[in-house]
N, C-alpha and C. Protein backbone atom coordinates (compact mmCIF):
# COMPACT_ATOMS: atom_id res chain seq x y z
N UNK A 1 60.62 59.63 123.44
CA UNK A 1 61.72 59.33 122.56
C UNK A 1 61.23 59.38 121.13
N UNK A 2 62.06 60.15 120.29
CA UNK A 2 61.55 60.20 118.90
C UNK A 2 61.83 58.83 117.58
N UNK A 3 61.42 58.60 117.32
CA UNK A 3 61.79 57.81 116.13
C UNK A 3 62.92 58.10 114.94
N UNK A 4 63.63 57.37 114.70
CA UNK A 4 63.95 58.06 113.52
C UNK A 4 63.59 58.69 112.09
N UNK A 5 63.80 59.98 111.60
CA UNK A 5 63.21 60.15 110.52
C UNK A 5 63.62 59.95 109.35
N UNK A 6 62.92 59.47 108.48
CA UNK A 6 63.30 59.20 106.88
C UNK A 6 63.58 60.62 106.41
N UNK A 7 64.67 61.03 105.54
CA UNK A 7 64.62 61.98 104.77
C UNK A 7 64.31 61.87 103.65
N UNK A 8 63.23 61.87 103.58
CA UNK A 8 62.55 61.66 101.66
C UNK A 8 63.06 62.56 100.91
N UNK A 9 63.84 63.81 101.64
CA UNK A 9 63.92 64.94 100.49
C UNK A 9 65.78 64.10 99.57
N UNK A 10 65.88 63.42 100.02
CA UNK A 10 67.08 62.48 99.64
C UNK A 10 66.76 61.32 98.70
N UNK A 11 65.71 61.30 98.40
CA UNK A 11 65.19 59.96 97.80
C UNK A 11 65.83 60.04 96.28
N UNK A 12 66.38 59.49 96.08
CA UNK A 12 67.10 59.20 94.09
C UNK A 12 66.61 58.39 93.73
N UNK A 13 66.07 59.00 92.42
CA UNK A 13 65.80 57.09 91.20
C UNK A 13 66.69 57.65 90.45
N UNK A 14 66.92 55.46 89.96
CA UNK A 14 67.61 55.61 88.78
C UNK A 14 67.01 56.15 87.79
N UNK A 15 67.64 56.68 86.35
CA UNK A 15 67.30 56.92 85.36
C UNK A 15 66.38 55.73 84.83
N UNK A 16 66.75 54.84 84.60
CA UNK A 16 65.70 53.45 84.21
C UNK A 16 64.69 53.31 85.34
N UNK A 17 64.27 53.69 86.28
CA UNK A 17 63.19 53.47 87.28
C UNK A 17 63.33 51.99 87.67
N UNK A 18 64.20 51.60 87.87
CA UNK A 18 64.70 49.77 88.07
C UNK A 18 65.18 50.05 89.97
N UNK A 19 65.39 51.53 89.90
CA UNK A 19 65.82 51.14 91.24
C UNK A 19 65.67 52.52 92.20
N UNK A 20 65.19 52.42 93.77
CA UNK A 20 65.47 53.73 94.53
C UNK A 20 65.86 53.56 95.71
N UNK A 21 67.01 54.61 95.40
CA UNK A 21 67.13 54.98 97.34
C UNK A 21 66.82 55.72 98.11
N UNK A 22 66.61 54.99 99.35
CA UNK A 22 65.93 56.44 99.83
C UNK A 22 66.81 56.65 101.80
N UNK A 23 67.12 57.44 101.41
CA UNK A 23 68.67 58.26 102.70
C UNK A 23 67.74 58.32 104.09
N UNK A 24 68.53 57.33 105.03
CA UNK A 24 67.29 57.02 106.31
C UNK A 24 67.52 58.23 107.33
N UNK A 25 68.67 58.64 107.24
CA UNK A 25 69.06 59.49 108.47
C UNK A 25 69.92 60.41 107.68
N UNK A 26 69.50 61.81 107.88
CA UNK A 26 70.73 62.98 107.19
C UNK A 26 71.72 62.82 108.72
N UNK A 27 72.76 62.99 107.18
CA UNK A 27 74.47 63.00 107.76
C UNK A 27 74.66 63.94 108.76
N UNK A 28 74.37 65.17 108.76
CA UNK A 28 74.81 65.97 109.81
C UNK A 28 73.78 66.08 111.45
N UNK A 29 74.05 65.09 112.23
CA UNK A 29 73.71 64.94 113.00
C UNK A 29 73.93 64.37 113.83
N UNK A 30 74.19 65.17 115.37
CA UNK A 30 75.15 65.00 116.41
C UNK A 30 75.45 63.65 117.26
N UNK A 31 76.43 63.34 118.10
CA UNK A 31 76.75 61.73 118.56
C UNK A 31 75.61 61.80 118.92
N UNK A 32 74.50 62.50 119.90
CA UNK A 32 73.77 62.16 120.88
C UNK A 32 72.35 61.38 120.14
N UNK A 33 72.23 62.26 118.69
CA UNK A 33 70.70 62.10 118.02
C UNK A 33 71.59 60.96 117.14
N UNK A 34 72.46 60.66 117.00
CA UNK A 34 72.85 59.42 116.26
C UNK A 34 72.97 58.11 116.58
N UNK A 35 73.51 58.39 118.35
CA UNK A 35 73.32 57.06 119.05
C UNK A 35 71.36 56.92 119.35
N UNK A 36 70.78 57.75 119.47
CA UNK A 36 69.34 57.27 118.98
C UNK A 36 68.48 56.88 118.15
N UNK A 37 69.31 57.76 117.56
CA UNK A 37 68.40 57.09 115.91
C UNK A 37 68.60 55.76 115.83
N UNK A 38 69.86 55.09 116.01
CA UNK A 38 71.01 53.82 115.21
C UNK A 38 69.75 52.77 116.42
N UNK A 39 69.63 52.67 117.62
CA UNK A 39 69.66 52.05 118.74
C UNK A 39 68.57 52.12 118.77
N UNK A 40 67.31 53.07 118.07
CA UNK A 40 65.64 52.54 118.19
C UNK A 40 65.90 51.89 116.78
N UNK A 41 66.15 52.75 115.83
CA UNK A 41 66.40 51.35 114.58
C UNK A 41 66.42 49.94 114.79
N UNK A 42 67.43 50.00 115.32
CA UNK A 42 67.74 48.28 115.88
C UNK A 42 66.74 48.11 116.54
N UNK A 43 66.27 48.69 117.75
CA UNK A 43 65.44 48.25 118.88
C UNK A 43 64.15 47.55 117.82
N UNK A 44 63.51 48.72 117.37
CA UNK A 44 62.58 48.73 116.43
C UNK A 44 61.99 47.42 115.80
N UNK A 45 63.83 46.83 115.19
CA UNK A 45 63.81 45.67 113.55
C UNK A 45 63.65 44.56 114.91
N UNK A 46 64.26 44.42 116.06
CA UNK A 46 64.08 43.18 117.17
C UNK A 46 63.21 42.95 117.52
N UNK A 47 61.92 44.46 118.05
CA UNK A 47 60.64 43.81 118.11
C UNK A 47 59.71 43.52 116.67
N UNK A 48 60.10 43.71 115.95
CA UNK A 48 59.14 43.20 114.52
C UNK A 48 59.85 41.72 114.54
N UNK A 49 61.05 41.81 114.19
CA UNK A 49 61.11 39.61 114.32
C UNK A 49 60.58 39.12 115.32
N UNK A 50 60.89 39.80 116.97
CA UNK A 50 60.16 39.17 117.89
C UNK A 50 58.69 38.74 117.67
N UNK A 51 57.93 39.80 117.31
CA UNK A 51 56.21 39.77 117.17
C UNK A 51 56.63 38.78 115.85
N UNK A 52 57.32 38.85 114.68
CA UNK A 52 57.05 37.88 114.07
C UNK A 52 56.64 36.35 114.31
N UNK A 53 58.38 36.32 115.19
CA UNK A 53 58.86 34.82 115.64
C UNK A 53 57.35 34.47 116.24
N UNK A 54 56.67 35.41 117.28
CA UNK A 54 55.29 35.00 118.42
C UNK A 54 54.77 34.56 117.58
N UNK A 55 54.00 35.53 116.44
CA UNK A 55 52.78 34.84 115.60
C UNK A 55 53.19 33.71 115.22
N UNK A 56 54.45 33.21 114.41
CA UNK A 56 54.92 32.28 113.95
C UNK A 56 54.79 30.95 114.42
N UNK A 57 54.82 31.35 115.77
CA UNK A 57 54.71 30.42 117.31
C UNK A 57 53.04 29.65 117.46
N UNK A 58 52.53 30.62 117.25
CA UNK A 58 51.32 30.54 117.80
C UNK A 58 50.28 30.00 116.59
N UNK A 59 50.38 30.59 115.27
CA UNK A 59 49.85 29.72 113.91
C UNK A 59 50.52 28.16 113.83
N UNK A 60 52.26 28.27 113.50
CA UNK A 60 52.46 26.99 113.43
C UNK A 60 53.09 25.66 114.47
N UNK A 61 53.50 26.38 115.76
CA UNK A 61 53.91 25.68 116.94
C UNK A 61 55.28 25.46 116.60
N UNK A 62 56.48 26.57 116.04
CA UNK A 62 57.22 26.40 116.06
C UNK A 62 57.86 27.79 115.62
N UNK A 63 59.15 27.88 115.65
CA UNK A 63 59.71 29.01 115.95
C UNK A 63 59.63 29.80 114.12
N UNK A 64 59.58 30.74 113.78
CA UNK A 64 60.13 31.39 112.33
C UNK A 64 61.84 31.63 111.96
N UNK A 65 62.38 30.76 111.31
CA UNK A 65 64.17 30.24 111.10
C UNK A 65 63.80 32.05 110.83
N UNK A 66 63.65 32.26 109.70
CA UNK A 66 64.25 33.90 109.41
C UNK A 66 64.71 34.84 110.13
N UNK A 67 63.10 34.97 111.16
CA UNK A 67 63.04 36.03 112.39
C UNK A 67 63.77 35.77 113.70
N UNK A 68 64.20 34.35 113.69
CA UNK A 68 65.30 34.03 114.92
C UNK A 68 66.41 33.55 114.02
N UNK A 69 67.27 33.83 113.10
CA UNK A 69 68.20 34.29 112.24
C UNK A 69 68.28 36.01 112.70
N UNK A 70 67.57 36.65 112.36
CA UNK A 70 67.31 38.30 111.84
C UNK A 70 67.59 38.60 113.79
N UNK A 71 67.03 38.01 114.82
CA UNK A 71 67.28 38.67 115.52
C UNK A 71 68.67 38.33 116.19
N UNK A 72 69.37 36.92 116.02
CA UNK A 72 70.61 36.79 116.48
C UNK A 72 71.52 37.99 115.88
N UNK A 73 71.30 38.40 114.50
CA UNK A 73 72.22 39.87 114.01
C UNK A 73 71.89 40.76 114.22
N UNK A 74 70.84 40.91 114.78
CA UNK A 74 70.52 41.89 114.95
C UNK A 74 70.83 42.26 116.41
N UNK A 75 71.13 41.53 117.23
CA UNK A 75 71.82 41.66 118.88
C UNK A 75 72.65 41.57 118.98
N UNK A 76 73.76 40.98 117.48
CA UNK A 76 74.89 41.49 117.35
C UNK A 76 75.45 42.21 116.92
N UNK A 77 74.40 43.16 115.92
CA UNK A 77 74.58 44.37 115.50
C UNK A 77 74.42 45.62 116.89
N UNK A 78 73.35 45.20 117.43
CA UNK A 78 73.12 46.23 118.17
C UNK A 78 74.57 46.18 119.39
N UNK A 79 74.87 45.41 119.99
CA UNK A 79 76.07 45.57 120.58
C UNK A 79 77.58 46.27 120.59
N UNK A 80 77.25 45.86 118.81
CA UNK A 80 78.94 46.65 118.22
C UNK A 80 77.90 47.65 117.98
N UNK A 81 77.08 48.02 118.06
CA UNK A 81 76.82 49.71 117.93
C UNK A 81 76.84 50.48 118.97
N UNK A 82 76.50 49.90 120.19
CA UNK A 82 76.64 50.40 121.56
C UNK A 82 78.17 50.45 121.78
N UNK A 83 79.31 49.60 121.13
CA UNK A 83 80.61 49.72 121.50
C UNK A 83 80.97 51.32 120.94
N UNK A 84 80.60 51.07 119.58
CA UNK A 84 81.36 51.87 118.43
C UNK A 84 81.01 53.14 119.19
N UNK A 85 80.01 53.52 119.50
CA UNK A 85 78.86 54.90 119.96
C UNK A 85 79.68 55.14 121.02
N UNK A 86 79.96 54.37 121.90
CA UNK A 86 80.46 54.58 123.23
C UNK A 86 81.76 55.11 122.91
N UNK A 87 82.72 54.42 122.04
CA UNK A 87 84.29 54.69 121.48
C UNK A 87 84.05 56.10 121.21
N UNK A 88 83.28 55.96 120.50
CA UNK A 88 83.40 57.38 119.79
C UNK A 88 82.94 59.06 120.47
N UNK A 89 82.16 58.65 121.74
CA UNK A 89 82.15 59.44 122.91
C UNK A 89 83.01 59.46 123.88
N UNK A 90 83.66 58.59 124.09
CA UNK A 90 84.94 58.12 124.85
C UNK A 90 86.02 59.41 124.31
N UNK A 91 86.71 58.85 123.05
CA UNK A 91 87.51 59.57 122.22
C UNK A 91 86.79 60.84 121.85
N UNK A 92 85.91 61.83 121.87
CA UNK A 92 85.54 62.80 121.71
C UNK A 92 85.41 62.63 119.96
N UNK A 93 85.35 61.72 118.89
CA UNK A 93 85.31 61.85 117.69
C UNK A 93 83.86 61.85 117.13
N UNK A 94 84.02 62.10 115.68
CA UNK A 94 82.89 62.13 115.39
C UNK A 94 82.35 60.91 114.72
N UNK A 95 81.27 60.28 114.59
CA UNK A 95 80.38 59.53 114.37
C UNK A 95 79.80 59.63 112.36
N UNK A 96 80.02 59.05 112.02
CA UNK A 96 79.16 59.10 110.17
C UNK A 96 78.67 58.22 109.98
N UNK A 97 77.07 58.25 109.87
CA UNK A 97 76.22 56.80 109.73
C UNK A 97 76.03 57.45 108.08
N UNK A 98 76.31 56.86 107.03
CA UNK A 98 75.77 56.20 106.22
C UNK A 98 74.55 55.21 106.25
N UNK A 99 73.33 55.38 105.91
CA UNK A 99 72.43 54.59 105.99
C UNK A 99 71.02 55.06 104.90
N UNK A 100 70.78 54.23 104.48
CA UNK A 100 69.70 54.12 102.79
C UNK A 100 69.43 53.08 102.76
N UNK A 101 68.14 52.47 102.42
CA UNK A 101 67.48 51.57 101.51
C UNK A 101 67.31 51.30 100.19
N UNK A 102 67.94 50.51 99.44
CA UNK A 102 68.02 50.62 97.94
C UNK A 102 67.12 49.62 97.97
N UNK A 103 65.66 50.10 96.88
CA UNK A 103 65.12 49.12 96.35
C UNK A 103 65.63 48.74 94.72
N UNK A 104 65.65 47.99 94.25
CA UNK A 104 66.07 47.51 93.11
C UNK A 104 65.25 46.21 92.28
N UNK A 105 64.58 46.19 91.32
CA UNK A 105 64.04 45.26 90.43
C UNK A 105 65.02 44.69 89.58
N UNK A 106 64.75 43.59 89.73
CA UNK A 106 65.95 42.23 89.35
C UNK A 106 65.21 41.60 87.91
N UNK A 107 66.41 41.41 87.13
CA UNK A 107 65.16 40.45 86.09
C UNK A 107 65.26 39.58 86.25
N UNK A 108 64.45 38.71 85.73
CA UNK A 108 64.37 37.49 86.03
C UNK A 108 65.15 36.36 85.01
N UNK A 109 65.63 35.77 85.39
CA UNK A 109 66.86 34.81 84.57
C UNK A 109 66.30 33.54 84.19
């Protein structure tokens, strides 16, 4: 199973260098490589809180609030994505993930 790939050739800065995005998945790409990409993504971000939450476990004897926060949405993200994916193979339609990382530098107040 492949990972998803970053398209760096998508990457924009702002003019002020305060901020970049960078385009996780190009748009034109079919239900089948989209319900994979979307569904190791997720899979992916669940085992990094999981291994978080462990270490977390195991240094301080108690759970990490963030990473068991991050994974309750994240199993509820992944669910309505398995719906939506499914709808949208169901209905024969097409699928548009929008998806980017904006980094952005904040000033400080």
């Amino acid at each position: 199973m492949n990972a998803p790939a970053f398209n760096i050739n998508n990457t924009e800065r702002s003019q002020s260098n305060n901020s970049l995005d960078i385009a996780l998945l190009d748009d034109n790409i079919g239900i089948d490589d989209s319900r994979d990409s979307i569904l190791n993504l997720l899979n992916h971000l669940q085992n990094y809180h999981r291994r978080r939450n462990f270490s977390h476990w195991e240094r301080f004897g108690k759970p990490d609030p963030w990473s068991e926060k991050m994974l309750a949405q994240l199993t509820d993200a992944h669910e309505c994505a398995v719906k939506l994916i499914r709808q949208a193979k169901d209905n024969q339609t097409s699928l548009e993930i929008e998806s980017s990382i904006r980094l952005k530098l904040l000033e400080d107040k």
